[in-house]
PDB file of N, CA and C in Angstrom:
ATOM      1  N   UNK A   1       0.824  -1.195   0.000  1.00  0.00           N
ATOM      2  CA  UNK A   1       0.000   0.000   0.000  1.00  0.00           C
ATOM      3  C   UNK A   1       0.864   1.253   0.000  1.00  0.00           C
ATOM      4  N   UNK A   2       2.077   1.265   0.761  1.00  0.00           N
ATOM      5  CA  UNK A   2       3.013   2.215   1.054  1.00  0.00           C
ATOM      6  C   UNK A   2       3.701   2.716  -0.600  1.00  0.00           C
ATOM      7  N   UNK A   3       3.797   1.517  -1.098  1.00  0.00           N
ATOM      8  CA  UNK A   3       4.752   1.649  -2.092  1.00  0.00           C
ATOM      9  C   UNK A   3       3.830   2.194  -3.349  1.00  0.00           C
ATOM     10  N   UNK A   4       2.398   2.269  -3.212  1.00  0.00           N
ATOM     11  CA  UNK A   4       1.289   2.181  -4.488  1.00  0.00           C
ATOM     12  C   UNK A   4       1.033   4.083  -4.060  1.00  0.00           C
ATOM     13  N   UNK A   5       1.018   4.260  -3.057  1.00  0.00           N
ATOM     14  CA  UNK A   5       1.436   5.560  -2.346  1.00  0.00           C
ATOM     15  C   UNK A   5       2.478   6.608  -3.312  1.00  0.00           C
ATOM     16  N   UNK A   6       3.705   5.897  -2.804  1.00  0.00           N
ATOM     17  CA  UNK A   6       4.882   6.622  -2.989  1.00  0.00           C
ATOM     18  C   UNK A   6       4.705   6.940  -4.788  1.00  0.00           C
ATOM     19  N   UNK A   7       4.217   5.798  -5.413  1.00  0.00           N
ATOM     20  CA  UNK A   7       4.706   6.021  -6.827  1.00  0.00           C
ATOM     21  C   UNK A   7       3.561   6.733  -7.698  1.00  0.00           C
ATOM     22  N   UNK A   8       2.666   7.043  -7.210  1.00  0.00           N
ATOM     23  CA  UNK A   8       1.535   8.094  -7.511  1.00  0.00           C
ATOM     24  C   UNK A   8       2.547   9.677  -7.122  1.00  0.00           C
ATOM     25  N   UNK A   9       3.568   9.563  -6.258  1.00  0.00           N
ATOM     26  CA  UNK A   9       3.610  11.256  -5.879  1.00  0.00           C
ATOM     27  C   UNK A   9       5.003  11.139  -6.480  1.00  0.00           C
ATOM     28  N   UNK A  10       5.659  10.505  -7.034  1.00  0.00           N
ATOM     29  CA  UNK A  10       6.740  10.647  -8.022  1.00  0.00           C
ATOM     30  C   UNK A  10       6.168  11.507  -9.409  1.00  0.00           C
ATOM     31  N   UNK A  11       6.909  12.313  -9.653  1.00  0.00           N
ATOM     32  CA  UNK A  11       6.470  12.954 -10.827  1.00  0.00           C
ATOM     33  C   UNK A  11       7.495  11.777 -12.293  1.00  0.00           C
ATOM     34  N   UNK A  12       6.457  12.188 -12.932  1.00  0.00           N
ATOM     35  CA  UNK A  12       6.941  11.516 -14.288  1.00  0.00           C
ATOM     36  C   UNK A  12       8.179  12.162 -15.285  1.00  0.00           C
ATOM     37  N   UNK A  13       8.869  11.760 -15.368  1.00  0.00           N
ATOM     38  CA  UNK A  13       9.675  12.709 -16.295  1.00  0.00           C
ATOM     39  C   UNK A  13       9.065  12.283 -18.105  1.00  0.00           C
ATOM     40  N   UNK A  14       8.285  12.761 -18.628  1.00  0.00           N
ATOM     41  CA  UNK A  14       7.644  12.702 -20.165  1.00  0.00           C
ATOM     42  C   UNK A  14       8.716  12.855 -21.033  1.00  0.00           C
ATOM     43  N   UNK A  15       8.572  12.229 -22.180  1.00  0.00           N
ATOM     44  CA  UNK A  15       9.598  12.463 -23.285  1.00  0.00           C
ATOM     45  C   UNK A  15       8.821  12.086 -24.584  1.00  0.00           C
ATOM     46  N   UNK A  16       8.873  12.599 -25.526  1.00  0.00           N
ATOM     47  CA  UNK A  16       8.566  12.384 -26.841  1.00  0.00           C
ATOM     48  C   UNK A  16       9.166  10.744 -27.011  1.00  0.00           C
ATOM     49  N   UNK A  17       7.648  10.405 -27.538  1.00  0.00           N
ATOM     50  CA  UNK A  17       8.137   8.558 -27.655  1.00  0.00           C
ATOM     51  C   UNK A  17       7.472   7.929 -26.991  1.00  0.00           C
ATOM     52  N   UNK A  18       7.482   8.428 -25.644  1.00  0.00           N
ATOM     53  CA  UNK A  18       6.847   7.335 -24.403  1.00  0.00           C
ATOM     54  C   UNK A  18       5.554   6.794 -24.862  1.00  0.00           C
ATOM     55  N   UNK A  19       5.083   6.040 -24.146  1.00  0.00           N
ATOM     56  CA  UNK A  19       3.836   5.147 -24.663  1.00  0.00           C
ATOM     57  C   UNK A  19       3.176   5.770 -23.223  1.00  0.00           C
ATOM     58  N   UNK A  20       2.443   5.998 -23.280  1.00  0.00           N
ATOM     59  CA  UNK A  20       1.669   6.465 -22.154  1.00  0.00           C
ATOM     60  C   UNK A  20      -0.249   6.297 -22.476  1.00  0.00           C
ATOM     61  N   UNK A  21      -0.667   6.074 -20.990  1.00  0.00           N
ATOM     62  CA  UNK A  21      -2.407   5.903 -20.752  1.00  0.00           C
ATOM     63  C   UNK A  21      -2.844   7.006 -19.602  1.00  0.00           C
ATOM     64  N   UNK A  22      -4.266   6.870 -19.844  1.00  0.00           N
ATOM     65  CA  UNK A  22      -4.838   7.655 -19.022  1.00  0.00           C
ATOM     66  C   UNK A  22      -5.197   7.159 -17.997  1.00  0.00           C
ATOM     67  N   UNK A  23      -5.635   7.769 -16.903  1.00  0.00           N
ATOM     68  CA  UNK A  23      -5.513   7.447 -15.729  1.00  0.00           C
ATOM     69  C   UNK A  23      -6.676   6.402 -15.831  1.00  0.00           C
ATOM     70  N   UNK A  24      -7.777   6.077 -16.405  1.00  0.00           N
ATOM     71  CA  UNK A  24      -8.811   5.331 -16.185  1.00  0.00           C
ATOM     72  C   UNK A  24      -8.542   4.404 -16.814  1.00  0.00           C
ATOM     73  N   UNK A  25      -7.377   4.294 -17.951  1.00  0.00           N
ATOM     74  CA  UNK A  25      -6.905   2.925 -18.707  1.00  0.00           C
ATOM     75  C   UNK A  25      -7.909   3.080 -19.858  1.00  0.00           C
ATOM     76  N   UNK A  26      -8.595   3.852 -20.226  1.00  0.00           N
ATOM     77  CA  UNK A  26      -9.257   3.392 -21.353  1.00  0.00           C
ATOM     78  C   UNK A  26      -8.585   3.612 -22.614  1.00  0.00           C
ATOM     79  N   UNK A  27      -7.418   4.762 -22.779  1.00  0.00           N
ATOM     80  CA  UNK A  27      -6.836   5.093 -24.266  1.00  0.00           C
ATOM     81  C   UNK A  27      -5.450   5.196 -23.831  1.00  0.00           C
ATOM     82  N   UNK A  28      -4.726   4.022 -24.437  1.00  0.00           N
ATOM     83  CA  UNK A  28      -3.441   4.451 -25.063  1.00  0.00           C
ATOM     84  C   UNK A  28      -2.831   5.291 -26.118  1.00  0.00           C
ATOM     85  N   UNK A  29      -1.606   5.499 -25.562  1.00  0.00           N
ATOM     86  CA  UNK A  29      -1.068   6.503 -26.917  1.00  0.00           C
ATOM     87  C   UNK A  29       0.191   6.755 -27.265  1.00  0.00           C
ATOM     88  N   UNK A  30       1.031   7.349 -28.097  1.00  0.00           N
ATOM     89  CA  UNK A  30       2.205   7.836 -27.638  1.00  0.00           C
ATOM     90  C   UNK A  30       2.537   9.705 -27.476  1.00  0.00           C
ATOM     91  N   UNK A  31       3.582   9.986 -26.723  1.00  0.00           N
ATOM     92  CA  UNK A  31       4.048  11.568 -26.223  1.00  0.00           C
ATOM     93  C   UNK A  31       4.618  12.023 -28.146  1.00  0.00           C
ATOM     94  N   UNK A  32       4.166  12.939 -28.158  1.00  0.00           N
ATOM     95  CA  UNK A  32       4.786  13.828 -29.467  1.00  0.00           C
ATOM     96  C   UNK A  32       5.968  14.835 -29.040  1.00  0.00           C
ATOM     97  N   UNK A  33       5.119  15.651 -28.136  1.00  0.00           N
ATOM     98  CA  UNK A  33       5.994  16.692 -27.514  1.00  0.00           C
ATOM     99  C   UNK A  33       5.543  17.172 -26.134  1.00  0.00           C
ATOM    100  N   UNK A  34       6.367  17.379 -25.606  1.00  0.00           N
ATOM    101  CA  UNK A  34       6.164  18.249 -24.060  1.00  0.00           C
ATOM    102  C   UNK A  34       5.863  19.990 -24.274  1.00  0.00           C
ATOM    103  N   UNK A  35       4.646  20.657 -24.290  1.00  0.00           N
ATOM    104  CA  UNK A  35       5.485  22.109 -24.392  1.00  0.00           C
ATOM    105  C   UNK A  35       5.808  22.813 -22.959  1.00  0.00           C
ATOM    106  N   UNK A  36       6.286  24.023 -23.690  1.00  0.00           N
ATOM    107  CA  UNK A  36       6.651  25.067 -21.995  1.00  0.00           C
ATOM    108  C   UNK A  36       6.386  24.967 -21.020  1.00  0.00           C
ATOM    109  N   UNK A  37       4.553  24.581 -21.082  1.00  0.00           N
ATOM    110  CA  UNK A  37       4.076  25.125 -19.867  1.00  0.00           C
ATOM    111  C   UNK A  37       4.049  23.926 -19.047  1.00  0.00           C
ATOM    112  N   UNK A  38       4.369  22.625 -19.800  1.00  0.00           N
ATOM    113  CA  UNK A  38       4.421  21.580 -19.237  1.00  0.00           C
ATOM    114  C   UNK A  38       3.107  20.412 -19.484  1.00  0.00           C
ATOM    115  N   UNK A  39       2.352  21.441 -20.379  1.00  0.00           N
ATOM    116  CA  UNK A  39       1.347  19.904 -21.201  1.00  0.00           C
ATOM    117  C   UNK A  39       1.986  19.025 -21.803  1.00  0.00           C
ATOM    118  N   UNK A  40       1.427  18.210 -21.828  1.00  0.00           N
ATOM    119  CA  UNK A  40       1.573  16.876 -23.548  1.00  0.00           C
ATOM    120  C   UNK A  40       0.784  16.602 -23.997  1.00  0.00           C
ATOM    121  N   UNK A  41       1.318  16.596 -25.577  1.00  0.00           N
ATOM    122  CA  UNK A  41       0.720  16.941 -26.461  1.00  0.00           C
ATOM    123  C   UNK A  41       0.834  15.177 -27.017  1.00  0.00           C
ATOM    124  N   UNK A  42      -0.089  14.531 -27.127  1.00  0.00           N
ATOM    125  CA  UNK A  42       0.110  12.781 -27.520  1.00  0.00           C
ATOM    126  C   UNK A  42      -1.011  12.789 -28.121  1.00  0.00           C
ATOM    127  N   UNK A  43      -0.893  11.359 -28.762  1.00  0.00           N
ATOM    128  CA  UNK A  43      -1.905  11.009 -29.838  1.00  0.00           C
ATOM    129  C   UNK A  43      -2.246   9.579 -29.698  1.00  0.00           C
ATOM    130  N   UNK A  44      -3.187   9.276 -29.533  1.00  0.00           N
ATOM    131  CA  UNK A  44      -3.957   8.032 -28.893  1.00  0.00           C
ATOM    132  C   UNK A  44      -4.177   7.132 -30.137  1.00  0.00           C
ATOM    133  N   UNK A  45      -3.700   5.813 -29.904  1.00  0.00           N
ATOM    134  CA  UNK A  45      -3.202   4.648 -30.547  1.00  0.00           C
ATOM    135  C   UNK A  45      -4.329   4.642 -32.137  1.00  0.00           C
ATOM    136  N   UNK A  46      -4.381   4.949 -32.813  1.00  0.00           N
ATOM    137  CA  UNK A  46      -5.163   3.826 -33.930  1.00  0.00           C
ATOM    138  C   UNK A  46      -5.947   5.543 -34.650  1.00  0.00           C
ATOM    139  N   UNK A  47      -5.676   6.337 -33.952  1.00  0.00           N
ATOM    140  CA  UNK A  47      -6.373   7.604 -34.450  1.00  0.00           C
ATOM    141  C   UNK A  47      -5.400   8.749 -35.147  1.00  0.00           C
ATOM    142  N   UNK A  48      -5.501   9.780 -35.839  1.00  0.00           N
ATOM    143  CA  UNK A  48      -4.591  10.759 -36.266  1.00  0.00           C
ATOM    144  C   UNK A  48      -4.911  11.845 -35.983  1.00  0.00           C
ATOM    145  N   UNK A  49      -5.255  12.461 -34.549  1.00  0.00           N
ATOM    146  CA  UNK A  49      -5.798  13.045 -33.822  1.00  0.00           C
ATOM    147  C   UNK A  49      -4.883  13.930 -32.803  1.00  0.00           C
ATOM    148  N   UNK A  50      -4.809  14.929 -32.085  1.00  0.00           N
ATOM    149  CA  UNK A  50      -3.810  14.919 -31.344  1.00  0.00           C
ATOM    150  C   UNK A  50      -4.359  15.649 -30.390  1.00  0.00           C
ATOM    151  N   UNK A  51      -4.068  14.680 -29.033  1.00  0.00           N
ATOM    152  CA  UNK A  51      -4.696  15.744 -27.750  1.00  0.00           C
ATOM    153  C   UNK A  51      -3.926  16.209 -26.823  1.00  0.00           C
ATOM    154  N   UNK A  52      -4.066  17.332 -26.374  1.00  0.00           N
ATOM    155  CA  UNK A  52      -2.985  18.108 -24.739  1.00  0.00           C
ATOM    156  C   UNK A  52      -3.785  17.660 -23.663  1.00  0.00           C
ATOM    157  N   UNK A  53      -3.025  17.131 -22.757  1.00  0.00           N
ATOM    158  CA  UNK A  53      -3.698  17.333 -21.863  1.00  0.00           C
ATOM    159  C   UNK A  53      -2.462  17.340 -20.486  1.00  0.00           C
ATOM    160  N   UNK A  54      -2.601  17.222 -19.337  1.00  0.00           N
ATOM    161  CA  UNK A  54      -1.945  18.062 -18.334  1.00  0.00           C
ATOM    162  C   UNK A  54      -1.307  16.340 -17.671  1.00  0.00           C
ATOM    163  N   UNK A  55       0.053  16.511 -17.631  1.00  0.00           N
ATOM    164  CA  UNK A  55       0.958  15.434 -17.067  1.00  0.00           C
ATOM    165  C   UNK A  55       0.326  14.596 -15.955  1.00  0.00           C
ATOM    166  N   UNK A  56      -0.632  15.017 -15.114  1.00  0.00           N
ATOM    167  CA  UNK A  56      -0.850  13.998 -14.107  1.00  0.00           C
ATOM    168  C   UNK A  56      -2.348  13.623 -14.525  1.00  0.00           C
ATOM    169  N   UNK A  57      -2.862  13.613 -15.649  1.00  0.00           N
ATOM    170  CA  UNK A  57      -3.931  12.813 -16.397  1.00  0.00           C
ATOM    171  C   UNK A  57      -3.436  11.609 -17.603  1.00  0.00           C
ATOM    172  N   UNK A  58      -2.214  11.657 -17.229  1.00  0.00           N
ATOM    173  CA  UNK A  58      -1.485  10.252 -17.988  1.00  0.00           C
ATOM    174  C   UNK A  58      -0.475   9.643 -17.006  1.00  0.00           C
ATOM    175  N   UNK A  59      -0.051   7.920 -17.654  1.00  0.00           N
ATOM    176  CA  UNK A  59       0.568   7.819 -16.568  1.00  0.00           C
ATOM    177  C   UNK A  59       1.556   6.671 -17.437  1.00  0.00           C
ATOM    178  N   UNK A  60       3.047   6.855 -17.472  1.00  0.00           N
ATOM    179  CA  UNK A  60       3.749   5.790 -18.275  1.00  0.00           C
ATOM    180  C   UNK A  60       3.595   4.222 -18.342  1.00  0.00           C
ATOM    181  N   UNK A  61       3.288   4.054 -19.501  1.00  0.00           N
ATOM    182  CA  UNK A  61       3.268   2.627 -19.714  1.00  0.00           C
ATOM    183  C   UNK A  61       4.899   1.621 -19.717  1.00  0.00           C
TER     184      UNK A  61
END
């Protein structure tokens, strides 16, 4: 429980490439780019679509 804890409050370091999901598991995807402010900008598996959304609404696969 301690350890399911700890690795929720680790921040992620994102990189263009990563394979990353959303927190509810329903859409995979991969990272395109990180910008400034610290969104990512990824694109969810099987679509040519591209969505931002805010680093702690994804979580590395």
């Amino acid at each position: 429980m301690v350890a399911s804890v700890h690795s929720l409050c680790q921040s992620a370091d994102f990189q263009p490439g990563d394979r990353v999901q959303t927190l509810r598991g329903t859409t995979q995807g991969v990272i395109l780019r990180v910008l400034e402010d610290g969104r990512i900008v990824w694109q969810p598996d099987g679509v040519e679509t591209e969505l931002t959304g805010l680093p702690e609404s994804l979580r590395l696969l």
